[in-house]
N, C-alpha and C. Protein backbone atom coordinates (compact mmCIF):
# COMPACT_ATOMS: atom_id res chain seq x y z
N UNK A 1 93.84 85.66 83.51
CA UNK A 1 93.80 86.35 84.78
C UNK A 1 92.60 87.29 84.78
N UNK A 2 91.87 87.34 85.19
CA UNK A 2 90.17 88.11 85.66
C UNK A 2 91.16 89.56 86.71
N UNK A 3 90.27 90.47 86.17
CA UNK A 3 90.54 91.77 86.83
C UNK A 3 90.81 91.69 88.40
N UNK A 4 89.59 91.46 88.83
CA UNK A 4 90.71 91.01 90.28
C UNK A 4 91.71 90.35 90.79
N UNK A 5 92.04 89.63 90.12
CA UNK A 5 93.26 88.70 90.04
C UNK A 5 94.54 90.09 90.25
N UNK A 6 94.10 90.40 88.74
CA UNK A 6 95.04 91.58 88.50
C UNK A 6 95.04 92.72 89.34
N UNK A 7 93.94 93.08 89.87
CA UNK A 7 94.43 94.28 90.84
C UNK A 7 94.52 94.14 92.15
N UNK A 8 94.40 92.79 92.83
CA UNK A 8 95.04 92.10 93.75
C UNK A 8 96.39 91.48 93.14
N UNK A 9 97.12 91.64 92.62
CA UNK A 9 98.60 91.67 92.04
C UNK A 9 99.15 92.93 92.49
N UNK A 10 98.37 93.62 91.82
CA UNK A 10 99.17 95.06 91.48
C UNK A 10 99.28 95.62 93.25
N UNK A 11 97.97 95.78 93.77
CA UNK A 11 97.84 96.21 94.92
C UNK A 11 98.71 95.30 95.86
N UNK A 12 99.22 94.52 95.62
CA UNK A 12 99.82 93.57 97.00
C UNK A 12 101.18 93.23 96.53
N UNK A 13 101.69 93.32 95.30
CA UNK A 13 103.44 92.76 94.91
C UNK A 13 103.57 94.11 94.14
N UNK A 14 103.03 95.17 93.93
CA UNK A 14 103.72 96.28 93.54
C UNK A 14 103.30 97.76 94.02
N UNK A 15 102.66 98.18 94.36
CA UNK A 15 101.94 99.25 94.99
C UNK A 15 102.18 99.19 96.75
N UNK A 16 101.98 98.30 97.38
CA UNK A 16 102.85 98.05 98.60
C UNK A 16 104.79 98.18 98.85
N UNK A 17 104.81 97.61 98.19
CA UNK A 17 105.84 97.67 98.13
C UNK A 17 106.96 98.64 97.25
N UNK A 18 106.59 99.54 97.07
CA UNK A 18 106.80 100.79 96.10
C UNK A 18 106.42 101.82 97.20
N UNK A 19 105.12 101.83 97.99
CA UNK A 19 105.30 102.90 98.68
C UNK A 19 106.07 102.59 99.62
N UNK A 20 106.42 101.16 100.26
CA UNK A 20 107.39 101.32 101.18
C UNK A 20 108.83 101.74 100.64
N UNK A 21 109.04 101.41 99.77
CA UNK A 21 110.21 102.00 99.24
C UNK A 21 110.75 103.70 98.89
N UNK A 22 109.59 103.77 98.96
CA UNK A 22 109.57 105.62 98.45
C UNK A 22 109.61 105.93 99.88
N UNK A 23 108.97 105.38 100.67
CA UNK A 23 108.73 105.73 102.40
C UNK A 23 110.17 105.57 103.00
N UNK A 24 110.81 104.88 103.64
CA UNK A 24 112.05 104.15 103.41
C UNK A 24 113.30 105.28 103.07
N UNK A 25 112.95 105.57 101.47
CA UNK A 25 114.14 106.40 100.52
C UNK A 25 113.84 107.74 101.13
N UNK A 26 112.20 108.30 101.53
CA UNK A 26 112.59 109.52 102.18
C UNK A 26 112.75 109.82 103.28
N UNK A 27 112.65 109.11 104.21
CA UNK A 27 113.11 108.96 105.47
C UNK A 27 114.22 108.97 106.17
N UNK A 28 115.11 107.96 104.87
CA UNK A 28 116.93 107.98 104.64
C UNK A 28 117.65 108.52 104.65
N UNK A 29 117.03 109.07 103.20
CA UNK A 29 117.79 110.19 102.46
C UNK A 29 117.44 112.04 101.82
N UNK A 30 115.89 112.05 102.52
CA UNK A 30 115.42 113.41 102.08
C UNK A 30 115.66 114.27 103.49
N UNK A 31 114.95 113.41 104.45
CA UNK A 31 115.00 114.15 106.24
C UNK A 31 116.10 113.88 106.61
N UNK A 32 116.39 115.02 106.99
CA UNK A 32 118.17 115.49 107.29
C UNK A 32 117.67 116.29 108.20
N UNK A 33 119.51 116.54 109.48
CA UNK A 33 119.36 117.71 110.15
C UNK A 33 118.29 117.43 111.66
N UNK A 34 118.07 118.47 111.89
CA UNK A 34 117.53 118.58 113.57
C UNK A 34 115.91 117.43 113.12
N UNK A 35 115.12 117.78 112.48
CA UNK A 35 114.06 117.30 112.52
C UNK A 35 114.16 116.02 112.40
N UNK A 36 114.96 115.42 111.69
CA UNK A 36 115.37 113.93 111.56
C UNK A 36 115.86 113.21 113.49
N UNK A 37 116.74 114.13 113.92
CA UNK A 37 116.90 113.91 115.03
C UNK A 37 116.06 114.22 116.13
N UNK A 38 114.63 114.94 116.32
CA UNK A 38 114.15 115.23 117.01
C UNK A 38 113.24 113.91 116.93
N UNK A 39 112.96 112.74 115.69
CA UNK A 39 112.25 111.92 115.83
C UNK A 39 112.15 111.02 116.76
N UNK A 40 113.59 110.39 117.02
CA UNK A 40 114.07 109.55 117.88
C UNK A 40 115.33 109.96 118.61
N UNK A 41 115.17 111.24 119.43
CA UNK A 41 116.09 111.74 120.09
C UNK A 41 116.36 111.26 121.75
N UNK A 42 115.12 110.33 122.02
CA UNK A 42 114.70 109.66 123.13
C UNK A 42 115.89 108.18 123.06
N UNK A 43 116.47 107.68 122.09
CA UNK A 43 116.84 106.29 121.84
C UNK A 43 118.47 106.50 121.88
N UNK A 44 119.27 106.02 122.13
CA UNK A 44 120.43 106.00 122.60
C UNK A 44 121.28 106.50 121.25
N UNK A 45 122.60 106.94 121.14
CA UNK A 45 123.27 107.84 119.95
C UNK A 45 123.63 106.49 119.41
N UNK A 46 123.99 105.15 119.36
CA UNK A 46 124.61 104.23 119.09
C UNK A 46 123.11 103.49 117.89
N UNK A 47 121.95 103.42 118.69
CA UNK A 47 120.83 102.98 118.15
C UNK A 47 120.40 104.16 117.13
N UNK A 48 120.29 105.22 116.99
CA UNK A 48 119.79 106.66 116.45
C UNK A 48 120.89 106.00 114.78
N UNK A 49 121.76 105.90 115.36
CA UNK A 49 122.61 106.06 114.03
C UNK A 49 122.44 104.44 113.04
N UNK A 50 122.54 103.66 114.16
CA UNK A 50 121.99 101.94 113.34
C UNK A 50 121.02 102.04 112.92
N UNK A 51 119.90 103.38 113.11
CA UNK A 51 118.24 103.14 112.32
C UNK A 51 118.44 103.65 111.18
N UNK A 52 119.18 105.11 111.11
CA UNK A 52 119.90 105.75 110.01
C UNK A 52 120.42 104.62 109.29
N UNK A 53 121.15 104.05 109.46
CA UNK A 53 122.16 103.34 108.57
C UNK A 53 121.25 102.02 107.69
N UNK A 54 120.21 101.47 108.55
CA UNK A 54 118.95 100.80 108.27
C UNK A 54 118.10 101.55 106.84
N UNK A 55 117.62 102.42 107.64
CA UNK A 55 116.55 103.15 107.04
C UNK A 55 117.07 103.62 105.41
N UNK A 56 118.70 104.16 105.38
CA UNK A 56 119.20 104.06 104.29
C UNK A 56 119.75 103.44 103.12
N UNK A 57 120.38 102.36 103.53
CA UNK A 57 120.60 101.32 103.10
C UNK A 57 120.06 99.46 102.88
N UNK A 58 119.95 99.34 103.99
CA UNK A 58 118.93 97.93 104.55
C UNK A 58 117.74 97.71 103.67
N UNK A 59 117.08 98.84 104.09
CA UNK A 59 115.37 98.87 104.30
C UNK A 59 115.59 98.56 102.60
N UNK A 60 115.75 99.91 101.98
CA UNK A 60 115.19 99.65 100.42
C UNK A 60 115.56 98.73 99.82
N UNK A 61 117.03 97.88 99.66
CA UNK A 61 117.79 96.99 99.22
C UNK A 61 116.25 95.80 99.51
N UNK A 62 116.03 95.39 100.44
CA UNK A 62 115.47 94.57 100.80
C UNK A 62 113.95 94.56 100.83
N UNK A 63 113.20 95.39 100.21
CA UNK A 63 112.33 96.12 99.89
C UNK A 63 112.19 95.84 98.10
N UNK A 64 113.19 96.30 97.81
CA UNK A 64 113.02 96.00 96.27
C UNK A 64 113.42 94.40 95.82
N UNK A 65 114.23 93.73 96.85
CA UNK A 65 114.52 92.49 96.42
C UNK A 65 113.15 91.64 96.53
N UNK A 66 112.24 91.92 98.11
CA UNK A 66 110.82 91.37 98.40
C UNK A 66 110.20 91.87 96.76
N UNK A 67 110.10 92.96 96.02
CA UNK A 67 109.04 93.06 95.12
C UNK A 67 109.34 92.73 94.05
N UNK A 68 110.69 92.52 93.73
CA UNK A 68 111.42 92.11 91.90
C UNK A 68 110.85 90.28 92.67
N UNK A 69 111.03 89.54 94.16
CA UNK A 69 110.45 88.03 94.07
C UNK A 69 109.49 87.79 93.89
N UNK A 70 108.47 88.97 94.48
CA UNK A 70 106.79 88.46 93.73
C UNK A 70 106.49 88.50 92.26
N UNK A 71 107.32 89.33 92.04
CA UNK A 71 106.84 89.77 90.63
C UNK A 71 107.12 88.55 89.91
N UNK A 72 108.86 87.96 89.78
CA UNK A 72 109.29 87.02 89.23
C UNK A 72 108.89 85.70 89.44
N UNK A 73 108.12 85.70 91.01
CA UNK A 73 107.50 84.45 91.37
C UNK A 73 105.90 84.22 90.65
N UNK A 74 105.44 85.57 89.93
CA UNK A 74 104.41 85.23 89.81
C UNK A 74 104.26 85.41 87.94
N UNK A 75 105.64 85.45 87.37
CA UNK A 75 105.74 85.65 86.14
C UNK A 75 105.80 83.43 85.59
């Protein structure tokens, strides 16, 4: 594997996908409270709470499953 190989790896099946995950996890689970709700306070209480429930659960699950398949797809 030649260096670019490798840091077109790293940059595209682990570094992408790691910051979405960190992005994701604090969005979820760090922003709480009014400011969390002032984001999307425009979107209906039914939708507000399905993005929550997304953003916490969904997103990363599926986030880390996309980056453990590149990795393993490319092992």
């Amino acid at each position: 594997m030649t260096f670019y190989a490798l840091t077109d790896f790293v940059a595209s099946n682990v570094m992408l996908p790691a910051g979405a995950l960190l992005t994701s996890a604090l969005v979820g689970w760090v922003v709480v409270g009014p400011r969390r709700e002032r984001e999307i306070d425009r979107e209906p209480a039914r939708l507000r709470q399905l993005l929550w429930i997304l953003l916490k659960y969904l997103c990363p699950a599926a986030i880390a499953a996309v980056c453990l398949a590149a990795i393993i797809h490319r092992s």
